[in-house]
PDB file of N, CA and C in Angstrom:
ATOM      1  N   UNK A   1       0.837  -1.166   0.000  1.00  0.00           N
ATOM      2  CA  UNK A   1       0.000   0.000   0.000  1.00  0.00           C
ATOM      3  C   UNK A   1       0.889   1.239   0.000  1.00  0.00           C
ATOM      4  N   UNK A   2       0.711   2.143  -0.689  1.00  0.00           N
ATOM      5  CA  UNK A   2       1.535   3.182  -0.963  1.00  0.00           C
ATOM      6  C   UNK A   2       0.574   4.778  -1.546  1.00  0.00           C
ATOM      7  N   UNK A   3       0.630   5.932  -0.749  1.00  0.00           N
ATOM      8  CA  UNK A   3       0.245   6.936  -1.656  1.00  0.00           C
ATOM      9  C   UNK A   3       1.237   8.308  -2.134  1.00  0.00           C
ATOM     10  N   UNK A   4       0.268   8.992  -3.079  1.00  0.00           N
ATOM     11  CA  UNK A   4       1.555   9.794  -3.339  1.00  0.00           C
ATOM     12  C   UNK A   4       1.480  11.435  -3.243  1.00  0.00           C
ATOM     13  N   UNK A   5       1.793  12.267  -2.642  1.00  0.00           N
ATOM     14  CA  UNK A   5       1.635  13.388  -1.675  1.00  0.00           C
ATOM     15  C   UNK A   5       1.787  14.257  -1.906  1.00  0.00           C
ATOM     16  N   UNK A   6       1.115  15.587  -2.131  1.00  0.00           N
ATOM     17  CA  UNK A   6       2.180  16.795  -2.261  1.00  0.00           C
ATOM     18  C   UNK A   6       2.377  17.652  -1.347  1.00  0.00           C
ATOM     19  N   UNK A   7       3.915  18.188  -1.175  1.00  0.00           N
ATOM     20  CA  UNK A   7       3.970  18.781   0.562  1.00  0.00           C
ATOM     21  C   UNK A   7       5.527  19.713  -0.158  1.00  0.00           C
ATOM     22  N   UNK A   8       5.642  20.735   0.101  1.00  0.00           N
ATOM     23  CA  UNK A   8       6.286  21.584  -0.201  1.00  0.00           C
ATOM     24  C   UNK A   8       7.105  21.841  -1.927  1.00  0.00           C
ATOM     25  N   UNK A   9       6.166  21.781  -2.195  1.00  0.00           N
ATOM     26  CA  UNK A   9       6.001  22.181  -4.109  1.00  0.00           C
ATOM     27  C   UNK A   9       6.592  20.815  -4.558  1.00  0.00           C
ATOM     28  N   UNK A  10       6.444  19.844  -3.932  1.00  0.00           N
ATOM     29  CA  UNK A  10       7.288  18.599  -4.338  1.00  0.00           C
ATOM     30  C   UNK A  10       5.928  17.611  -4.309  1.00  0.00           C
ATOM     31  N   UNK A  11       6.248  16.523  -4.632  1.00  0.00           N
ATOM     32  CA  UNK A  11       6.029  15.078  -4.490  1.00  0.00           C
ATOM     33  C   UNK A  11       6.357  13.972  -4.321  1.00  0.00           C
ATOM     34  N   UNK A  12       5.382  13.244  -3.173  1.00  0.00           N
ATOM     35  CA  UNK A  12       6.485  11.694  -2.671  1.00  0.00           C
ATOM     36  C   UNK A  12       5.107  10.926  -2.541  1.00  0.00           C
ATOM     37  N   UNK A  13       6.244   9.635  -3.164  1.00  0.00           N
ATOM     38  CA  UNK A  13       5.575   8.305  -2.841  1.00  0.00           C
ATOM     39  C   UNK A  13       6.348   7.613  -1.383  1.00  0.00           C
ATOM     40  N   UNK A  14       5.157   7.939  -0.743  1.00  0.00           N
ATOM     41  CA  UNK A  14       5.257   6.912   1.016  1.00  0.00           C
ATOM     42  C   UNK A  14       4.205   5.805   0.865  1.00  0.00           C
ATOM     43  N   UNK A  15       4.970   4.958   1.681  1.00  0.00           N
ATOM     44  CA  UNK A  15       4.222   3.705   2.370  1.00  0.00           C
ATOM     45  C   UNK A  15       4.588   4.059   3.761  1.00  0.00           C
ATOM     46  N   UNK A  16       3.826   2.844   4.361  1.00  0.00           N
ATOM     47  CA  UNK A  16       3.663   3.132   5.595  1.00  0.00           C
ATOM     48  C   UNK A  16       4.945   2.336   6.622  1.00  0.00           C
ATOM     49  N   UNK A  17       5.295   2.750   7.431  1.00  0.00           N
ATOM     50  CA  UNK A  17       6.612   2.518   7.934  1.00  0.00           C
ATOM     51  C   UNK A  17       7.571   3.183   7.412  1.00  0.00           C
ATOM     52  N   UNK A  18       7.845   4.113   6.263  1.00  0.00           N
ATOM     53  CA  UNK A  18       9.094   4.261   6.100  1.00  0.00           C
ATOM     54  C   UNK A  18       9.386   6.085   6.444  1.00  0.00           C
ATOM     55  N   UNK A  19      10.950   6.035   6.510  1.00  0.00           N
ATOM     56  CA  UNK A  19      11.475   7.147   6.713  1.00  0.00           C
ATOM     57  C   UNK A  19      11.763   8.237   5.840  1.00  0.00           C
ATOM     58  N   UNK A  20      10.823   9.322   5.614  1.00  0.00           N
ATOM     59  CA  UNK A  20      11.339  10.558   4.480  1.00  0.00           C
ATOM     60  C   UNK A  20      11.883  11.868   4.500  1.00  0.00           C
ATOM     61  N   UNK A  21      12.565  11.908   3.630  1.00  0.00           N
ATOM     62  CA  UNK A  21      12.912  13.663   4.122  1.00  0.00           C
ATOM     63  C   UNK A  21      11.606  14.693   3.231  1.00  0.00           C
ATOM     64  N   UNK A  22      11.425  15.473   4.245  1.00  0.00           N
ATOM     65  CA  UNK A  22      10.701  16.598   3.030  1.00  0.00           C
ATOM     66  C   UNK A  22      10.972  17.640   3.216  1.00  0.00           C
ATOM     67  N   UNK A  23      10.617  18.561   2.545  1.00  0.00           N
ATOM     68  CA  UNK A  23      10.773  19.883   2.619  1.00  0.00           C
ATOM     69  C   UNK A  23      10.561  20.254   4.319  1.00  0.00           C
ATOM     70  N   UNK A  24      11.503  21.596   4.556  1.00  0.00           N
ATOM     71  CA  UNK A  24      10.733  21.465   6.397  1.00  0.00           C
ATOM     72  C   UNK A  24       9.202  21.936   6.943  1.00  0.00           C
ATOM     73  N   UNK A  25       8.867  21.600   7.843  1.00  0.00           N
ATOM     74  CA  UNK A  25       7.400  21.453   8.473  1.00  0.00           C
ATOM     75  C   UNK A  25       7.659  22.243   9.470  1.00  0.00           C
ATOM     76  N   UNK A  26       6.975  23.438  10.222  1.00  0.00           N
ATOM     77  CA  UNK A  26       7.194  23.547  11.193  1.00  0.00           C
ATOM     78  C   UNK A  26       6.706  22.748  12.307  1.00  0.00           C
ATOM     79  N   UNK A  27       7.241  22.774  13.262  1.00  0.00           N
ATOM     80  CA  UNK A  27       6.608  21.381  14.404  1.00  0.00           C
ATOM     81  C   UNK A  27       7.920  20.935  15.185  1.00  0.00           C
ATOM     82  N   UNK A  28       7.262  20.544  15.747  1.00  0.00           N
ATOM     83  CA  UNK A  28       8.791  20.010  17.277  1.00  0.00           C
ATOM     84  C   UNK A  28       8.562  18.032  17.460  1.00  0.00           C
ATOM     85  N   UNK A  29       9.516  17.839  17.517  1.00  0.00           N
ATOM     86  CA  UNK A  29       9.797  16.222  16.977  1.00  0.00           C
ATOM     87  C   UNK A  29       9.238  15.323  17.923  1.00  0.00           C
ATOM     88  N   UNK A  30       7.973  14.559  17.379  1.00  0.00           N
ATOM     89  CA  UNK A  30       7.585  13.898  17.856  1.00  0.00           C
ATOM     90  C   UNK A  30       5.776  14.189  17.255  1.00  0.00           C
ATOM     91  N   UNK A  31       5.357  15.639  17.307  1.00  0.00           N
ATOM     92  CA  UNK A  31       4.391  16.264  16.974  1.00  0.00           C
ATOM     93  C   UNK A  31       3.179  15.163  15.372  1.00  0.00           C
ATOM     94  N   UNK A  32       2.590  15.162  15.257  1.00  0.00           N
ATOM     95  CA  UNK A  32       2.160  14.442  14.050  1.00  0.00           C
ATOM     96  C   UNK A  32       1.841  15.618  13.046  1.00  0.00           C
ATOM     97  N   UNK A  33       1.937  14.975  11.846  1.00  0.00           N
ATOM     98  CA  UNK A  33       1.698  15.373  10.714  1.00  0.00           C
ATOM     99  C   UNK A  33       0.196  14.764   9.950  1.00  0.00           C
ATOM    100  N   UNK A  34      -0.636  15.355   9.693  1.00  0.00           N
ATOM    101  CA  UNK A  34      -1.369  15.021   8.664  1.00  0.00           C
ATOM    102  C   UNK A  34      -1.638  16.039   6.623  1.00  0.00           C
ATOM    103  N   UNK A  35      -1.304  14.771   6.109  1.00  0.00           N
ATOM    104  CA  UNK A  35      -1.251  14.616   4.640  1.00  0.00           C
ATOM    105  C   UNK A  35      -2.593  14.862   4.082  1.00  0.00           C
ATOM    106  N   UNK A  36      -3.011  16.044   3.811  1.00  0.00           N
ATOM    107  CA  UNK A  36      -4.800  15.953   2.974  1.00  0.00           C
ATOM    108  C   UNK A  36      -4.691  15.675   1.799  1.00  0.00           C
ATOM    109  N   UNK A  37      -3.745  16.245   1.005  1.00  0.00           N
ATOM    110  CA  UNK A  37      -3.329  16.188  -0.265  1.00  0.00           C
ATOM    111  C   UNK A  37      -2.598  15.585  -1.183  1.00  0.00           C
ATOM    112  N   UNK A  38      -3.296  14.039  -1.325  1.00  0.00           N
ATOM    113  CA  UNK A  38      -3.061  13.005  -1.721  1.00  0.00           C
ATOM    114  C   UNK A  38      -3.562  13.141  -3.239  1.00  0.00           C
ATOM    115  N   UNK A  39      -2.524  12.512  -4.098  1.00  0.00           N
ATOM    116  CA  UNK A  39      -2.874  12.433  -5.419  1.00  0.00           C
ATOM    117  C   UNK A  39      -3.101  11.358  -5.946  1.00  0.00           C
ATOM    118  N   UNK A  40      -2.600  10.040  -5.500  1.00  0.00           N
ATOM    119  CA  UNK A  40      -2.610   9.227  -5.782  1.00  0.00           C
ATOM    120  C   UNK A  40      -2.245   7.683  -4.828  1.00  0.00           C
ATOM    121  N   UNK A  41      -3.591   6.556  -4.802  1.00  0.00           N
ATOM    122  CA  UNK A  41      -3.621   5.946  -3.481  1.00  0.00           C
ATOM    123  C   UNK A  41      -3.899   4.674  -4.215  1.00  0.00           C
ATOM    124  N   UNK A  42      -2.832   3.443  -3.666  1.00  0.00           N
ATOM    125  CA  UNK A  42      -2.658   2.276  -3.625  1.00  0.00           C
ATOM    126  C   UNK A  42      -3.397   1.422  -2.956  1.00  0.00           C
ATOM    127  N   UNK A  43      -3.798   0.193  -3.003  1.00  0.00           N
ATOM    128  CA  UNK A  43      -4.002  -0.590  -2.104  1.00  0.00           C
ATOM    129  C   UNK A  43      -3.485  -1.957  -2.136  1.00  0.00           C
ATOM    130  N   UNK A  44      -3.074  -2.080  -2.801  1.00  0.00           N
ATOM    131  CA  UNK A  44      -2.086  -3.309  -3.347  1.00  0.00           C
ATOM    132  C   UNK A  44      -2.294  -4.385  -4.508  1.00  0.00           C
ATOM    133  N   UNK A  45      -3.919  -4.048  -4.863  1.00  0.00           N
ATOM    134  CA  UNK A  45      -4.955  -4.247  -6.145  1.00  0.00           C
ATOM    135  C   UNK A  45      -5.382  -3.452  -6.851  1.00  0.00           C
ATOM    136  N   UNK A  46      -5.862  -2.140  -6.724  1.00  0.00           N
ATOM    137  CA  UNK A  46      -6.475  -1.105  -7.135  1.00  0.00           C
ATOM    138  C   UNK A  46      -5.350  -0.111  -6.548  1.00  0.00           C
ATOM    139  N   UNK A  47      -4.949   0.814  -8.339  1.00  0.00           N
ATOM    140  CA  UNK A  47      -4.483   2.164  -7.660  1.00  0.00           C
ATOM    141  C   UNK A  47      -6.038   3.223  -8.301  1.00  0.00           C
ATOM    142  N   UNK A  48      -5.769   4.236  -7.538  1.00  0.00           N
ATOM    143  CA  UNK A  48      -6.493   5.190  -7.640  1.00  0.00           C
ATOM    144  C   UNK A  48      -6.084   6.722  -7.889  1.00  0.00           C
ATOM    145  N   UNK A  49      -6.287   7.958  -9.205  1.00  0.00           N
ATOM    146  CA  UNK A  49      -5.688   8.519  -9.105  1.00  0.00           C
ATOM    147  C   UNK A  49      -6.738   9.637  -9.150  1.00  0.00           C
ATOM    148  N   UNK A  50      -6.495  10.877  -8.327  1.00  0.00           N
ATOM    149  CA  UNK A  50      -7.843  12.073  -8.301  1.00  0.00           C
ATOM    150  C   UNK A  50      -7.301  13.133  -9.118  1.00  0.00           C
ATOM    151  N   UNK A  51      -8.314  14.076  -9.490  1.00  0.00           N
ATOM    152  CA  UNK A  51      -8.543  14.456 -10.448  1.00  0.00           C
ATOM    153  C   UNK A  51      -8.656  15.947  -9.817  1.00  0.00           C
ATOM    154  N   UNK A  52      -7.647  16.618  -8.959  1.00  0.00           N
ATOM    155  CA  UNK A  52      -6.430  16.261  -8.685  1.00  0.00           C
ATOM    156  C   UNK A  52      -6.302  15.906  -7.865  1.00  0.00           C
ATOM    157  N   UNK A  53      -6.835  15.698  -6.564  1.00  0.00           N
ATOM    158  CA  UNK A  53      -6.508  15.588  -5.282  1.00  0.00           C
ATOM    159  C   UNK A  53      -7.814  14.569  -4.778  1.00  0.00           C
ATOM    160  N   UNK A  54      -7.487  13.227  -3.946  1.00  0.00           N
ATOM    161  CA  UNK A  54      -8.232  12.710  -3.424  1.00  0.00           C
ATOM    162  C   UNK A  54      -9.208  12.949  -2.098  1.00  0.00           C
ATOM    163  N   UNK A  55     -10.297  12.494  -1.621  1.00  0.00           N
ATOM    164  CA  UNK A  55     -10.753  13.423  -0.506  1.00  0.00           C
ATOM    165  C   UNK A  55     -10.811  12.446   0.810  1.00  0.00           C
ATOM    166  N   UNK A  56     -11.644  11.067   0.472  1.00  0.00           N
ATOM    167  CA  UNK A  56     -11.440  10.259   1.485  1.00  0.00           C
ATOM    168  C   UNK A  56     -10.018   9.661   1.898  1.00  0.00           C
ATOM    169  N   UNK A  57      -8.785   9.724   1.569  1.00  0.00           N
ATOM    170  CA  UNK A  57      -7.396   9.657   1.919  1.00  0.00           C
ATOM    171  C   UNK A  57      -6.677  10.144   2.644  1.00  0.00           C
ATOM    172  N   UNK A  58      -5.940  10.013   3.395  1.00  0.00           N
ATOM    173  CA  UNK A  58      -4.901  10.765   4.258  1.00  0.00           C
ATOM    174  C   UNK A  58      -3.729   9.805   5.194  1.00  0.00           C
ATOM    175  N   UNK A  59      -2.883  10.644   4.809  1.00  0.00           N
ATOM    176  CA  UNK A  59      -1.607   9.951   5.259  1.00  0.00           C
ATOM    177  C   UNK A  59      -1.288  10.448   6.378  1.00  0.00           C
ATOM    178  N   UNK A  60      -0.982  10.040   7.748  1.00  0.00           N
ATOM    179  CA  UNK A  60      -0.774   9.982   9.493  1.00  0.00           C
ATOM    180  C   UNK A  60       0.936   9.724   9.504  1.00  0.00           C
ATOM    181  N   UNK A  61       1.784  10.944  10.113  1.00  0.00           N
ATOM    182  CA  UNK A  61       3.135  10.712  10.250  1.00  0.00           C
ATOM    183  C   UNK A  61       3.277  11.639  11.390  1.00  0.00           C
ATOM    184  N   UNK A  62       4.410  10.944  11.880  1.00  0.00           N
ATOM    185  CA  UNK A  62       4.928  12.230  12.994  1.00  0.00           C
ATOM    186  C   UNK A  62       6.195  12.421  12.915  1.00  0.00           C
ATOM    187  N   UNK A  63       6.697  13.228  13.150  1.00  0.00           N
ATOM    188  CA  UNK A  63       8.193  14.425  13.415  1.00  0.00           C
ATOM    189  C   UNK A  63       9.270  13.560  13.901  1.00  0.00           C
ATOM    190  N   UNK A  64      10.549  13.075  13.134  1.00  0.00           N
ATOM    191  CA  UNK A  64      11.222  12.105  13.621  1.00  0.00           C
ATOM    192  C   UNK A  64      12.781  13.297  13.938  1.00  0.00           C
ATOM    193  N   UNK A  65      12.834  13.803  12.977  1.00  0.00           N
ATOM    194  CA  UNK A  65      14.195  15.072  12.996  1.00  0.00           C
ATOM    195  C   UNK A  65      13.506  16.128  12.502  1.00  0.00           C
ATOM    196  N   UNK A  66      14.388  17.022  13.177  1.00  0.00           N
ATOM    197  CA  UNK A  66      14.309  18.507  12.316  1.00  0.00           C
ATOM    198  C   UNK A  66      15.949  19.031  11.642  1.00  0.00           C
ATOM    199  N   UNK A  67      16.191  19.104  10.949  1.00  0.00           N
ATOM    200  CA  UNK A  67      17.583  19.248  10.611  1.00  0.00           C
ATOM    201  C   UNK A  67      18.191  19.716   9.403  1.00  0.00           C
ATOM    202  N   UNK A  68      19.219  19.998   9.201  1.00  0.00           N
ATOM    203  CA  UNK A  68      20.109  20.882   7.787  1.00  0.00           C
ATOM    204  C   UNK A  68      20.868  20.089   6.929  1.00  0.00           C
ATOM    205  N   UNK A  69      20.350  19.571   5.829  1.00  0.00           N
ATOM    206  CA  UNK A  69      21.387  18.954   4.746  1.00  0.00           C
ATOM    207  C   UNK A  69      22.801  19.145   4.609  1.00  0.00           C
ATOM    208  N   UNK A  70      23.721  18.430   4.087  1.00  0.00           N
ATOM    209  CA  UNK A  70      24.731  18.401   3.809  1.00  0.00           C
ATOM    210  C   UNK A  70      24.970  20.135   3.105  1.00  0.00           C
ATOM    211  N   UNK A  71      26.421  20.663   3.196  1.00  0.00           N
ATOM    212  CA  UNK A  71      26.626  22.048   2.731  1.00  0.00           C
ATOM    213  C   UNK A  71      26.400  21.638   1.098  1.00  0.00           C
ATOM    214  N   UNK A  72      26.142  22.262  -0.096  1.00  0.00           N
ATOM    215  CA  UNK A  72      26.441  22.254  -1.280  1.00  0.00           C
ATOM    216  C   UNK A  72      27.009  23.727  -1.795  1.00  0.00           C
ATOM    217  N   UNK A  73      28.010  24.151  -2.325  1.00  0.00           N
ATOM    218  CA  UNK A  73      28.527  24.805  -2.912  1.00  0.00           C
ATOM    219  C   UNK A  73      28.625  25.709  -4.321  1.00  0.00           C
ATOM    220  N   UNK A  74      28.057  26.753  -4.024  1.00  0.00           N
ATOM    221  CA  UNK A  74      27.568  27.525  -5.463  1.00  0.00           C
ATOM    222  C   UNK A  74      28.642  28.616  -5.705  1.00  0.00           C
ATOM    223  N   UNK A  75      29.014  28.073  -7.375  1.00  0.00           N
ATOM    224  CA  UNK A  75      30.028  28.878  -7.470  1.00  0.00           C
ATOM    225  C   UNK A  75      30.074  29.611  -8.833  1.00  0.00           C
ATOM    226  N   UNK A  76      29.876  30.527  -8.820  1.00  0.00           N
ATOM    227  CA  UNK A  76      30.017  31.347  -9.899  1.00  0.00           C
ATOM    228  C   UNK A  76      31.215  32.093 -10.161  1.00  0.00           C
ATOM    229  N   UNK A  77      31.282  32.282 -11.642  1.00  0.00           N
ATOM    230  CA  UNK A  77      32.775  32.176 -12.536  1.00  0.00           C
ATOM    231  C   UNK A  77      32.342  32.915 -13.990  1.00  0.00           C
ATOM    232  N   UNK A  78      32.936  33.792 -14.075  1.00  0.00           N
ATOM    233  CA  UNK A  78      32.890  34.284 -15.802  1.00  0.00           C
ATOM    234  C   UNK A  78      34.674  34.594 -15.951  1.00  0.00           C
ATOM    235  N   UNK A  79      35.042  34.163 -16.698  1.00  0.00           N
ATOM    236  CA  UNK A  79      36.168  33.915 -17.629  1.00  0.00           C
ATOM    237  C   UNK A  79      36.889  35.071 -17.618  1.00  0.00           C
ATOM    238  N   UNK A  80      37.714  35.455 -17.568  1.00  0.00           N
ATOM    239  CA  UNK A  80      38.090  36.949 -17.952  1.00  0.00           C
ATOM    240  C   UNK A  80      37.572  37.966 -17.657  1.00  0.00           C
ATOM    241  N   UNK A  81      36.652  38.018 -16.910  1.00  0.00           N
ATOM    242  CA  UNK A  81      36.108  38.966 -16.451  1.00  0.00           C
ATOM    243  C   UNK A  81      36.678  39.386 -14.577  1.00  0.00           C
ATOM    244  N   UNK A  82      37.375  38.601 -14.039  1.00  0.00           N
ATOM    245  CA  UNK A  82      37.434  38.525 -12.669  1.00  0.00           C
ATOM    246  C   UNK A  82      36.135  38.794 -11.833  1.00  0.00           C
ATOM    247  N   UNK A  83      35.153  38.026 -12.233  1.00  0.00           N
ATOM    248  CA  UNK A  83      34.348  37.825 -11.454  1.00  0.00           C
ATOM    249  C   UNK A  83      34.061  36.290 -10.784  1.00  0.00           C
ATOM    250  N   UNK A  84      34.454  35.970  -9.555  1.00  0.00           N
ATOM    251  CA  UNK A  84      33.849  34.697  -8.439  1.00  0.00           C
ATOM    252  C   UNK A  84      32.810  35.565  -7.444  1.00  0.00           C
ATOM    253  N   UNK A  85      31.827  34.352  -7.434  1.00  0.00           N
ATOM    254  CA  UNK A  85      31.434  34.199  -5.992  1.00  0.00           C
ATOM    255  C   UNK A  85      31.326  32.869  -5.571  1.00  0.00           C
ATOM    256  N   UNK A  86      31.634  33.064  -4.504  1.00  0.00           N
ATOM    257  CA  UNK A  86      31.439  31.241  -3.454  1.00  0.00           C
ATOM    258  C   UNK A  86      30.480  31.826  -2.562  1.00  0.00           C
ATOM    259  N   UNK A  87      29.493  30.738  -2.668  1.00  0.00           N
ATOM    260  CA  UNK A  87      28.381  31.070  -1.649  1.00  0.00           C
ATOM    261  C   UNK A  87      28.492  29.390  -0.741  1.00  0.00           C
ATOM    262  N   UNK A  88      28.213  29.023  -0.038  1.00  0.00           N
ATOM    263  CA  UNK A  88      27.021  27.806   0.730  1.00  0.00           C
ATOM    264  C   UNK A  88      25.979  27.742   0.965  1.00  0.00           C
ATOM    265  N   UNK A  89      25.230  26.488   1.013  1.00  0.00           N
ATOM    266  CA  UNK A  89      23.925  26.882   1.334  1.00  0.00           C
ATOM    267  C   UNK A  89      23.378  25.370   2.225  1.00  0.00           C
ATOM    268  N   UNK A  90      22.803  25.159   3.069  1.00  0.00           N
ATOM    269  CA  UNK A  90      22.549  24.387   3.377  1.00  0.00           C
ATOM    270  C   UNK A  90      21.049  24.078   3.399  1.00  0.00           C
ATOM    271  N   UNK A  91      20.495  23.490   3.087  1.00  0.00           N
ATOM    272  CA  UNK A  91      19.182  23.244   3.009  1.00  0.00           C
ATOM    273  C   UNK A  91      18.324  22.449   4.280  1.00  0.00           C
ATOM    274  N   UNK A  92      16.984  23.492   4.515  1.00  0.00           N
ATOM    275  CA  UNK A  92      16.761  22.516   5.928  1.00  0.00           C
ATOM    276  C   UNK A  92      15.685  21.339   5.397  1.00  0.00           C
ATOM    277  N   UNK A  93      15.158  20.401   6.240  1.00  0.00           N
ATOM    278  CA  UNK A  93      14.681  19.735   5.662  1.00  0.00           C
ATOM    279  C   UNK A  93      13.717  18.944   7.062  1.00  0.00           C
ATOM    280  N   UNK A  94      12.741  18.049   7.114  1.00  0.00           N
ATOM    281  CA  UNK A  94      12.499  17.735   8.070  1.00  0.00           C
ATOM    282  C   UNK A  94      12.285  16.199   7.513  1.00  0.00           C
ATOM    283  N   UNK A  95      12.225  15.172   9.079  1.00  0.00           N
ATOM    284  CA  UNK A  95      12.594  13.418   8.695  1.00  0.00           C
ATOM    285  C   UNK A  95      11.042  13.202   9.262  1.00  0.00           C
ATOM    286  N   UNK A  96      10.366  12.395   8.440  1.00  0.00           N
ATOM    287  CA  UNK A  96       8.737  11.969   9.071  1.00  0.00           C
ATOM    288  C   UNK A  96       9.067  10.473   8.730  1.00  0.00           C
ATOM    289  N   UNK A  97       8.218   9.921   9.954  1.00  0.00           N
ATOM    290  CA  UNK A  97       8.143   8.841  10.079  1.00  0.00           C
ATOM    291  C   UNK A  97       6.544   8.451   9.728  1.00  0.00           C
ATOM    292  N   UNK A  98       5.980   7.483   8.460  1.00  0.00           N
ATOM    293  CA  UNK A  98       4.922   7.433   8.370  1.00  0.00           C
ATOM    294  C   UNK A  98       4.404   6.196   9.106  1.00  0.00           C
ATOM    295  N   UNK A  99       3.105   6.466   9.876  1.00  0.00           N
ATOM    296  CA  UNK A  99       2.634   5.645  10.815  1.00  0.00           C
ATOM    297  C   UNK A  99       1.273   4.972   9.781  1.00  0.00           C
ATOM    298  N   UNK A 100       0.769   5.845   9.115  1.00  0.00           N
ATOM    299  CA  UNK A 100      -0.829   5.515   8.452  1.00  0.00           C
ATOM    300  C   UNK A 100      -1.431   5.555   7.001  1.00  0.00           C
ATOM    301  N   UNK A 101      -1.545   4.826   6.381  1.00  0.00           N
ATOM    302  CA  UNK A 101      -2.360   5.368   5.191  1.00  0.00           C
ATOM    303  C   UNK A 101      -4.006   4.850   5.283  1.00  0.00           C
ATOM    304  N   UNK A 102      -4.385   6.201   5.536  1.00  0.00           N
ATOM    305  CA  UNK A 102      -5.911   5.946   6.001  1.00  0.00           C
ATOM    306  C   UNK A 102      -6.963   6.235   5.022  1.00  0.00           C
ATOM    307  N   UNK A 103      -8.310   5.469   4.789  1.00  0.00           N
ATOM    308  CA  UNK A 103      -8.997   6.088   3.972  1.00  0.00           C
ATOM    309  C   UNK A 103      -9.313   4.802   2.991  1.00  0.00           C
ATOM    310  N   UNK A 104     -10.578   5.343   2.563  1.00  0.00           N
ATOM    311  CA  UNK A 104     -11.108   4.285   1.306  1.00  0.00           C
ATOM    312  C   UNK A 104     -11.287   5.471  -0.167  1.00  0.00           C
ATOM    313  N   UNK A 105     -10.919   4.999  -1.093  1.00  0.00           N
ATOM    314  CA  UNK A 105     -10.502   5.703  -2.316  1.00  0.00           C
ATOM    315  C   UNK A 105     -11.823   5.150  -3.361  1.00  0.00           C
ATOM    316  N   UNK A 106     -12.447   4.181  -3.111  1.00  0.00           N
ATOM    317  CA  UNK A 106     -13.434   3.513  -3.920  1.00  0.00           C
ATOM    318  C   UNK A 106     -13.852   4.852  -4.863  1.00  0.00           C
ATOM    319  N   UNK A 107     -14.344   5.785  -4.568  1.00  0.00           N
ATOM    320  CA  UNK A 107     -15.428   7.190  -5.388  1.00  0.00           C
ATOM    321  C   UNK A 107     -14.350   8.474  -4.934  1.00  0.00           C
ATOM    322  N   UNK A 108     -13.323   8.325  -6.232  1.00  0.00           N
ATOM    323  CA  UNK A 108     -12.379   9.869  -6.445  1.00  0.00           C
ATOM    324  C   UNK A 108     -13.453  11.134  -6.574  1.00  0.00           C
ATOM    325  N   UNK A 109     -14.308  10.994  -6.646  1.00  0.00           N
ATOM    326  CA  UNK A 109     -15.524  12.388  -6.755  1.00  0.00           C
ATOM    327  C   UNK A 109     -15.444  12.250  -5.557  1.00  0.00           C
ATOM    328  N   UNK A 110     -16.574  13.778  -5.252  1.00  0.00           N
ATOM    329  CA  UNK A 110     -17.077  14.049  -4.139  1.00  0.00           C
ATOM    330  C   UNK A 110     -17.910  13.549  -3.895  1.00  0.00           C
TER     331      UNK A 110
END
């Protein structure tokens, strides 16, 4: 069983038990998360996809980290010109642990 989510201009496919990074959430670790905005919902026979967003669905997670990605390095360069810049940037990100995929998908309408 698996659905697929949208949560900070992105999209993920979770099942239940596993560990994701997403964009960050505000919230303090441990706190739960609920997913309304499901696009697309599994059941291990029937997938189901809404048109855009499903209504009886929702995915149940809670707050495992809050934390900052690895540094990545932006570097800009024009040739002959003596122009550099070095910037860093670290990206924050938050770790959910999914506990639930709840919901019957049978009627993608309202």
């Amino acid at each position: 069983m698996y659905a697929v989510v949208f949560s900070g201009g992105k999209q993920y496919k979770l099942q239940e038990g596993e560990t994701v990074r997403v964009e960050k959430i505000p919230g303090e670790i441990g706190s739960p998360v609920l997913f309304e905005k499901v696009l697309m919902y599994s059941d291990g026979q029937k997938v189901t996809v809404g048109q855009p967003l499903l209504d009886k669905v929702e995915v149940k997670a809670h707050i495992v980290e809050q934390g900052k990605a690895k540094k990545i390095i932006v570097f800009k360069y024009k040739r002959r010109k003596r122009y550099r810049r070095k910037r860093g940037h670290r990206q924050p990100f938050t770790a959910l642990k999914i506990d639930n995929i709840a919901g019957s998908a049978d009627d993608p309408e309202k």
